[in-house]
C-alpha atoms as a PDB file:
ATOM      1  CA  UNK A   1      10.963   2.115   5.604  1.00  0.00           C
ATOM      2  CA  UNK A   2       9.525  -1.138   4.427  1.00  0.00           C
ATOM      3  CA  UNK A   3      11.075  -4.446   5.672  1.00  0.00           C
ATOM      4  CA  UNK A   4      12.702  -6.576   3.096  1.00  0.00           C
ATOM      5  CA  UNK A   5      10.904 -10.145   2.224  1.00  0.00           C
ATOM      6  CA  UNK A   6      13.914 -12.251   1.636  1.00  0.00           C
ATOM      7  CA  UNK A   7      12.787 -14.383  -1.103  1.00  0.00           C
ATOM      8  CA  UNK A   8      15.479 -17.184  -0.907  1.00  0.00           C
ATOM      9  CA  UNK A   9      14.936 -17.623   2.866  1.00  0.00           C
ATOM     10  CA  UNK A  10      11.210 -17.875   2.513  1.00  0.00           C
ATOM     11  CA  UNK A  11      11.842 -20.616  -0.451  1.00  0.00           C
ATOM     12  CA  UNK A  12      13.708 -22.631   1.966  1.00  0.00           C
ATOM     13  CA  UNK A  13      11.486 -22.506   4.856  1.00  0.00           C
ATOM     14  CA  UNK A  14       8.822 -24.237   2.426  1.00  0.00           C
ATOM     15  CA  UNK A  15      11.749 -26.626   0.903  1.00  0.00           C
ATOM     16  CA  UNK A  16      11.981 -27.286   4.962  1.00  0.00           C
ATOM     17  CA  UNK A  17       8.114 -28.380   5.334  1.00  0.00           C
ATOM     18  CA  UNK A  18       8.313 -30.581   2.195  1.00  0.00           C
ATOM     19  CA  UNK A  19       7.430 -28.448  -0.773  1.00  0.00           C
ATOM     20  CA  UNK A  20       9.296 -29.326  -3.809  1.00  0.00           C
ATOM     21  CA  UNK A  21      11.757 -26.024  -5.056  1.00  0.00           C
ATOM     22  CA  UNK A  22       9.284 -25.186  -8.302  1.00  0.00           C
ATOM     23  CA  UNK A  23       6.651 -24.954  -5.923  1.00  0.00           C
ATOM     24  CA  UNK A  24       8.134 -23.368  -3.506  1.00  0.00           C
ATOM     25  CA  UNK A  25       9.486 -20.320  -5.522  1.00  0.00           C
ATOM     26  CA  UNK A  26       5.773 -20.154  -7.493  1.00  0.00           C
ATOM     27  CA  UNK A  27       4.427 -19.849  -3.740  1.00  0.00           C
ATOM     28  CA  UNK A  28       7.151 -16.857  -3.120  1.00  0.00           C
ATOM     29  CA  UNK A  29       7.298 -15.310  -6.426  1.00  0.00           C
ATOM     30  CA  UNK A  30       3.260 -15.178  -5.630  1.00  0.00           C
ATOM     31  CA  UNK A  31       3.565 -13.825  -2.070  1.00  0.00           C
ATOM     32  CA  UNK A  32       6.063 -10.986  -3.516  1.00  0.00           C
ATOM     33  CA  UNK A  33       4.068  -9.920  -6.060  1.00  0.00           C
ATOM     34  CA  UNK A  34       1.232  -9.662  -3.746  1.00  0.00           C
ATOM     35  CA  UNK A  35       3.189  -7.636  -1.423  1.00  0.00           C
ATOM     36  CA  UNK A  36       4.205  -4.686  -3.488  1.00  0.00           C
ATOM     37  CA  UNK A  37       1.322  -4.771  -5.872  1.00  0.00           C
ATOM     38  CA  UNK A  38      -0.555  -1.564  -5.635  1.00  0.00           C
ATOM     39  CA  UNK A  39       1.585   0.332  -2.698  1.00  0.00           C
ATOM     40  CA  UNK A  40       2.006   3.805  -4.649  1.00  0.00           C
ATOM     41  CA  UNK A  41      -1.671   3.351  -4.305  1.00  0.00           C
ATOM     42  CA  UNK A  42      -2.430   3.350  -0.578  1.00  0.00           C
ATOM     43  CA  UNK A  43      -3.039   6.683   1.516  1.00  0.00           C
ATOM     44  CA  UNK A  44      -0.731   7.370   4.165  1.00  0.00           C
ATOM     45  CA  UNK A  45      -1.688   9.131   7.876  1.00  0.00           C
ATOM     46  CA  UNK A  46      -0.489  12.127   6.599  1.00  0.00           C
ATOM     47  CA  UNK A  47      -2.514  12.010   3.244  1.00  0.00           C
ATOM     48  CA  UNK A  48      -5.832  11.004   5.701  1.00  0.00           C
ATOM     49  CA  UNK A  49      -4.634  14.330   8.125  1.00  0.00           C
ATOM     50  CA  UNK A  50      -4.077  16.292   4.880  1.00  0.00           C
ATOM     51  CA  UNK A  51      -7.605  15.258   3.340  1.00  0.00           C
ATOM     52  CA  UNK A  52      -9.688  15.700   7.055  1.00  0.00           C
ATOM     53  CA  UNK A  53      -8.441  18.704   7.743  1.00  0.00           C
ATOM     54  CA  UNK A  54      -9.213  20.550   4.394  1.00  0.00           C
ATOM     55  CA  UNK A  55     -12.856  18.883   4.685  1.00  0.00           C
ATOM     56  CA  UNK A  56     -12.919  20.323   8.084  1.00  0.00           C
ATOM     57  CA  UNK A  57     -12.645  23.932   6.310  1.00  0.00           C
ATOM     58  CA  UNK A  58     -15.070  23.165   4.105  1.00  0.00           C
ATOM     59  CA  UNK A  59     -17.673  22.566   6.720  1.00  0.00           C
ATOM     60  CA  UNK A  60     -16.329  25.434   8.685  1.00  0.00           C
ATOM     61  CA  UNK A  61     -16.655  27.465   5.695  1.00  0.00           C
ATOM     62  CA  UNK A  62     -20.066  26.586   4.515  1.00  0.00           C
ATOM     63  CA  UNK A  63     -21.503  26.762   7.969  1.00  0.00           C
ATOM     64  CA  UNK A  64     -20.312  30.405   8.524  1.00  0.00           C
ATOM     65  CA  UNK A  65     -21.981  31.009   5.025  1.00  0.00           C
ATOM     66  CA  UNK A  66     -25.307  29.419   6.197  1.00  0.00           C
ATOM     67  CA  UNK A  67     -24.833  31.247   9.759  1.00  0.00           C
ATOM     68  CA  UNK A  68     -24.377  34.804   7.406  1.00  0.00           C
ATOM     69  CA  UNK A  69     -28.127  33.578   5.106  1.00  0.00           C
ATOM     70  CA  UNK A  70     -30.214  33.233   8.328  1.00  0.00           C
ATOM     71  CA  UNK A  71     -29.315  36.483   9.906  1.00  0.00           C
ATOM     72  CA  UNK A  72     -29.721  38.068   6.600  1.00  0.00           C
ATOM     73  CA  UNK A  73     -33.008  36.126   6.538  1.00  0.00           C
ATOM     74  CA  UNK A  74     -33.983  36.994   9.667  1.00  0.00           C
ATOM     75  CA  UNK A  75     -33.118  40.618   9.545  1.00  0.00           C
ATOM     76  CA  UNK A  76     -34.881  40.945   5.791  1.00  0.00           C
ATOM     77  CA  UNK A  77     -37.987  40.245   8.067  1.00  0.00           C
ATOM     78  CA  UNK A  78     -37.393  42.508  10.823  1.00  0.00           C
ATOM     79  CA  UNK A  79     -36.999  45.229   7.928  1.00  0.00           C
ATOM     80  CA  UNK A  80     -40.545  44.445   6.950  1.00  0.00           C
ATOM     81  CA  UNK A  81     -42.390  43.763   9.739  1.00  0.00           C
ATOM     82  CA  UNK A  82     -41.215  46.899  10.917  1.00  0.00           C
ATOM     83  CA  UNK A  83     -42.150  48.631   7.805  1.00  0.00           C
ATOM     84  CA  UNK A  84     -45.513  46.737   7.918  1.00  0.00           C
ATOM     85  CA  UNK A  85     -45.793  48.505  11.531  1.00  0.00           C
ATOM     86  CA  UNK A  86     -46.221  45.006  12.783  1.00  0.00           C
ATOM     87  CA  UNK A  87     -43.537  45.241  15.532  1.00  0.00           C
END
């Protein structure tokens, strides 16, 4: 869970330092919006995990697929070398 940006404390921390009150709630109305701007937007470990391991089958997948072409290649000239009498 997300912590909570109290909004009025943060506005009287800067009233503390000197800012005036208009400024200091434009500074924290600014920092707020910041803060949860965009968050539905960010990938989470488990959407990286998700997204690496189907990726991972991918590769797996295409490399058994290339594996399964060069013995077929290979074999295709076995099959006529041998019919060439070349072997």
């Amino acid at each position: 869970m997300a912590a909570v940006f109290d909004t009025r404390a943060a506005v009287r921390g800067l009233e503390a330092a000197g800012i005036d009150t208009k400024h200091a709630e434009a500074i924290v109305e600014t920092m707020r919006d910041a803060r949860t701007a965009d968050t539905d937007q960010l990938a989470t470990k488990a959407d990286l995990k998700a997204d690496l391991a189907e990726l991972r089958a991918d590769l797996y997948r295409a490399l058994w697929i290339q594996g399964g072409a060069i013995v077929a290649i290979i074999a295709g000239f076995f099959t006529i070398l041998s019919g060439l009498k070349l072997l």
